[in-house]
Protein backbone atom coordinates (compact mmCIF):
# COMPACT_ATOMS: atom_id res chain seq x y z
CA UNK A 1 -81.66 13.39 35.28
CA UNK A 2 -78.18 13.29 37.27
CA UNK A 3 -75.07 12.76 36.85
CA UNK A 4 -74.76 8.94 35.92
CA UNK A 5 -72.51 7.01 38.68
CA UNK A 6 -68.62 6.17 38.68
CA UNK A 7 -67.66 2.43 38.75
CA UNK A 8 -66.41 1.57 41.67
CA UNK A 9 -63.44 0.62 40.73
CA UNK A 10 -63.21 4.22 39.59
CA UNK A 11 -63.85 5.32 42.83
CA UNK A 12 -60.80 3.31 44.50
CA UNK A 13 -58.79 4.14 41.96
CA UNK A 14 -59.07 7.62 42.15
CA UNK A 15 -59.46 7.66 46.04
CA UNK A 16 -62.84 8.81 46.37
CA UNK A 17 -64.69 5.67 47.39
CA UNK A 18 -65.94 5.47 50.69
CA UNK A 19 -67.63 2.20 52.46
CA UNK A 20 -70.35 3.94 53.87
CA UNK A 21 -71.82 5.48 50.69
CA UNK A 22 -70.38 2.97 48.03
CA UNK A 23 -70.46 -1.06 49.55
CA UNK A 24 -73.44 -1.54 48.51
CA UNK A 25 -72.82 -1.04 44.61
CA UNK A 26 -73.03 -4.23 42.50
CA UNK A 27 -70.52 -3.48 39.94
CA UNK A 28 -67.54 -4.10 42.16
CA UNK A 29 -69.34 -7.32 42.17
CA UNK A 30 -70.36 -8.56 38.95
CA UNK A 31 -66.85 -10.04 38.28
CA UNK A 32 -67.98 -12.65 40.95
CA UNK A 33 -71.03 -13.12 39.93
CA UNK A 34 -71.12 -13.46 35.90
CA UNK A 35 -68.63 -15.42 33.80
CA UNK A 36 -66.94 -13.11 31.24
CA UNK A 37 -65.78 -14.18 27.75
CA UNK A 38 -62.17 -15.53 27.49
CA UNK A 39 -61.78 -15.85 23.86
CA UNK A 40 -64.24 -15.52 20.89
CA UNK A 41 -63.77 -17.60 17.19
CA UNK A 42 -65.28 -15.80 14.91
CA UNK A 43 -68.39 -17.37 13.39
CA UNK A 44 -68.61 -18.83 9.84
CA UNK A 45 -71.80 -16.21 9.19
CA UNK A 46 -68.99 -13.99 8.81
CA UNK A 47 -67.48 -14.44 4.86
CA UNK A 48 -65.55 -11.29 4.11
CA UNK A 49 -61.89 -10.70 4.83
CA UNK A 50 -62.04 -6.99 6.11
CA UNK A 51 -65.38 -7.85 8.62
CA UNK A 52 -63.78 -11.05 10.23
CA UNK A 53 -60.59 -8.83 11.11
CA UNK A 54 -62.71 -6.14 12.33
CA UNK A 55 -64.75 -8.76 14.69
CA UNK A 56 -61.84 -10.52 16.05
CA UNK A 57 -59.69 -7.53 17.30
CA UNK A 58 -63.39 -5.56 18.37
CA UNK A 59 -64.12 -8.70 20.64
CA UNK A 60 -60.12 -8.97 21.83
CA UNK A 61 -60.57 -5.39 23.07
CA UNK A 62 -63.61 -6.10 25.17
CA UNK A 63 -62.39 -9.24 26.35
CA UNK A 64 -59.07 -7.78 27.52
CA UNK A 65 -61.34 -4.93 29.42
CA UNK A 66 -63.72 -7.71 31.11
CA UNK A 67 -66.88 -6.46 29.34
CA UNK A 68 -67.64 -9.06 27.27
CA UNK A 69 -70.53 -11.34 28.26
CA UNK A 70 -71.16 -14.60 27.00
CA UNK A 71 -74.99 -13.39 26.14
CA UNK A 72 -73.63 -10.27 24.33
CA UNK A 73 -72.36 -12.79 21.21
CA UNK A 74 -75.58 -12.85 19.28
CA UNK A 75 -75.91 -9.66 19.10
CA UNK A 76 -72.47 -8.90 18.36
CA UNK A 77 -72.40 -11.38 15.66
CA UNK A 78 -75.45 -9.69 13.94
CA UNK A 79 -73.93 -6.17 14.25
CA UNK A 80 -71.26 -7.73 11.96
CA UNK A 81 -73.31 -9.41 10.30
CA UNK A 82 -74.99 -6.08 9.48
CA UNK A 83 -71.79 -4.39 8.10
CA UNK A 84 -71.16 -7.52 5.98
CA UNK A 85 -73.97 -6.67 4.58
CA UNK A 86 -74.01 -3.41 3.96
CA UNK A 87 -70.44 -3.70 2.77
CA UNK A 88 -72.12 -5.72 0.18
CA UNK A 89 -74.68 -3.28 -0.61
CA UNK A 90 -72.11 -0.45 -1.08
CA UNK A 91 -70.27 -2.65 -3.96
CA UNK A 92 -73.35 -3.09 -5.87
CA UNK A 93 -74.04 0.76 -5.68
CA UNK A 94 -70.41 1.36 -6.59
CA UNK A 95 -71.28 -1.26 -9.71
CA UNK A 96 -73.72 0.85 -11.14
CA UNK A 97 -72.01 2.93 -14.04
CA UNK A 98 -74.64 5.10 -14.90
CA UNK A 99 -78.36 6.35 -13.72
CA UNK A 100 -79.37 7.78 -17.05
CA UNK A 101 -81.49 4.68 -17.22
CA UNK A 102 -84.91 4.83 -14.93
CA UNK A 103 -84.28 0.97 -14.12
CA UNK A 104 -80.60 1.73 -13.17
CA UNK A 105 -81.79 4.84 -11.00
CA UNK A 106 -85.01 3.18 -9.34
CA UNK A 107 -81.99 0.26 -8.47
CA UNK A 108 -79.56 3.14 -6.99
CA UNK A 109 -82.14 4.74 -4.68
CA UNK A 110 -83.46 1.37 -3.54
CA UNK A 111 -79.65 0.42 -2.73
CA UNK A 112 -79.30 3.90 -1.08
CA UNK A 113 -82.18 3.69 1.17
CA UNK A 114 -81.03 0.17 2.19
CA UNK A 115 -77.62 1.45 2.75
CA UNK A 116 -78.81 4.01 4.90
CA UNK A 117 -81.05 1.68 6.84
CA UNK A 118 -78.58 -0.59 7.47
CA UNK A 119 -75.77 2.05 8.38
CA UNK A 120 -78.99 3.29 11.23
CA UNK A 121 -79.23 -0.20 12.71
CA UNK A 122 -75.33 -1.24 12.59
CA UNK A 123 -74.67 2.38 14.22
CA UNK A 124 -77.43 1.67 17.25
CA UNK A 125 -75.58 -1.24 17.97
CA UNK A 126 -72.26 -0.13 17.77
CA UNK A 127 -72.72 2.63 20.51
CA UNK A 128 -73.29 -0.41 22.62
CA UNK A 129 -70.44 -1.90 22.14
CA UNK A 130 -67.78 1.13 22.09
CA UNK A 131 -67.20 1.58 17.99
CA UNK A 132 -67.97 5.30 18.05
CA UNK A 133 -65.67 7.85 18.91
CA UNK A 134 -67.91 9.07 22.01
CA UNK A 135 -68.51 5.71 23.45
CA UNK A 136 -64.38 4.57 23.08
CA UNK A 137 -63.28 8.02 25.18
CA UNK A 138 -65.87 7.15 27.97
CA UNK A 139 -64.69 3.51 27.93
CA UNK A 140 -60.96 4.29 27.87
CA UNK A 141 -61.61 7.24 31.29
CA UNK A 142 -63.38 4.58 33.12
CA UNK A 143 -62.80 0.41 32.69
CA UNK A 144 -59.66 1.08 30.33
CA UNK A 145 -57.39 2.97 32.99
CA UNK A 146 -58.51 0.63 36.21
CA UNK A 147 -57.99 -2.87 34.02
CA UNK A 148 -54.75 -1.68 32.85
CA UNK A 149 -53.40 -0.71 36.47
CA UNK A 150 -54.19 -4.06 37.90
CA UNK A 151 -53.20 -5.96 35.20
CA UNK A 152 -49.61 -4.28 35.22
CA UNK A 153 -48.85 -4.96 39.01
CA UNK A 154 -50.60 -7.71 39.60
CA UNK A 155 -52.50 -5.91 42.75
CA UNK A 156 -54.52 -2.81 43.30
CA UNK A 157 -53.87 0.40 42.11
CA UNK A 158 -51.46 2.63 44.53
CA UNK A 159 -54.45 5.15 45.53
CA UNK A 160 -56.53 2.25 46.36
CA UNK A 161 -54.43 1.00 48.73
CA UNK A 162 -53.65 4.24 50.69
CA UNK A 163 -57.43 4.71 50.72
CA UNK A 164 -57.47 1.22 52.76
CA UNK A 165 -54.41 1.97 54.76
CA UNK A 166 -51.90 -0.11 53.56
CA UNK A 167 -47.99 -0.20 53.60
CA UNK A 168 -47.47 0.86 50.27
């Protein structure tokens, strides 16, 4: 498997696109084409404190990048929903004082095992939507850097316009 491909944003910005190889890709076009999320409330499914702050400024970040999707809410919303949960599972293990009792300890390894498959499922989902570590670096090298340059000036990015040829 290769190399996976540059946006081509990327390209301009770097001054590596060319019009012969790279017209034809679609993600210079999908601004065009699919209506991006302006702003998010966050949904009443969503009860603690500490989950509701995490949601809003998660959803501000990929709304200020232009990678949120209108479709990608439902799933989004359950991702939280997920850590809301397993929030909530963690505070009942934490509640157990002792496992000298066989009830008590057949209760802490059924909370465990749920903890761990929720933590599994919330942690699939996050990679999709930049939470981890991995997934923020590649984010911030590609969409990050190219938003933030044309959102200072206003207009394309210097290198992009000495690729095209213009008075700079």
């Amino acid at each position: 498997m290769g190399r996976p491909r540059k946006p081509t944003a990327q390209l301009k910005l770097t001054g590596t696109y060319r019009a012969d190889r790279h017209e034809k890709n679609i993600d210079d076009k999908l601004p065009q084409l699919i209506t991006f999320a302006s702003s998010v409330t966050v949904p009443e499914s969503l009860t603690d404190k500490y989950v509701r702050a995490a949601f809003s400024s998660h959803t501000d970040m990929l709304i200020s990048l232009q990678i949120l999707h209108i479709s990608d809410l439902p799933e989004i919303e359950n991702m939280y929903i997920i850590l809301q949960e397993l929030r909530r599972v963690r505070k009942h293990i934490t509640d157990i004082k002792s496992i000298a009792k066989k009830e008590d300890f057949e209760r802490y390894n059924t909370l465990n095992y749920l903890a761990a498959k929720l933590t599994a499922q919330f942690s699939s989902l996050a990679a999709k939507y930049f939470i981890s570590p991995h997934a923020r670096n590649k984010l911030t090298l590609e969409a990050y850097e190219i938003a933030a340059a044309q959102k200072r000036t206003g207009e394309p990015p210097l290198i992009e316009r000495l690729v095209k040829g213009k008075k700079c």
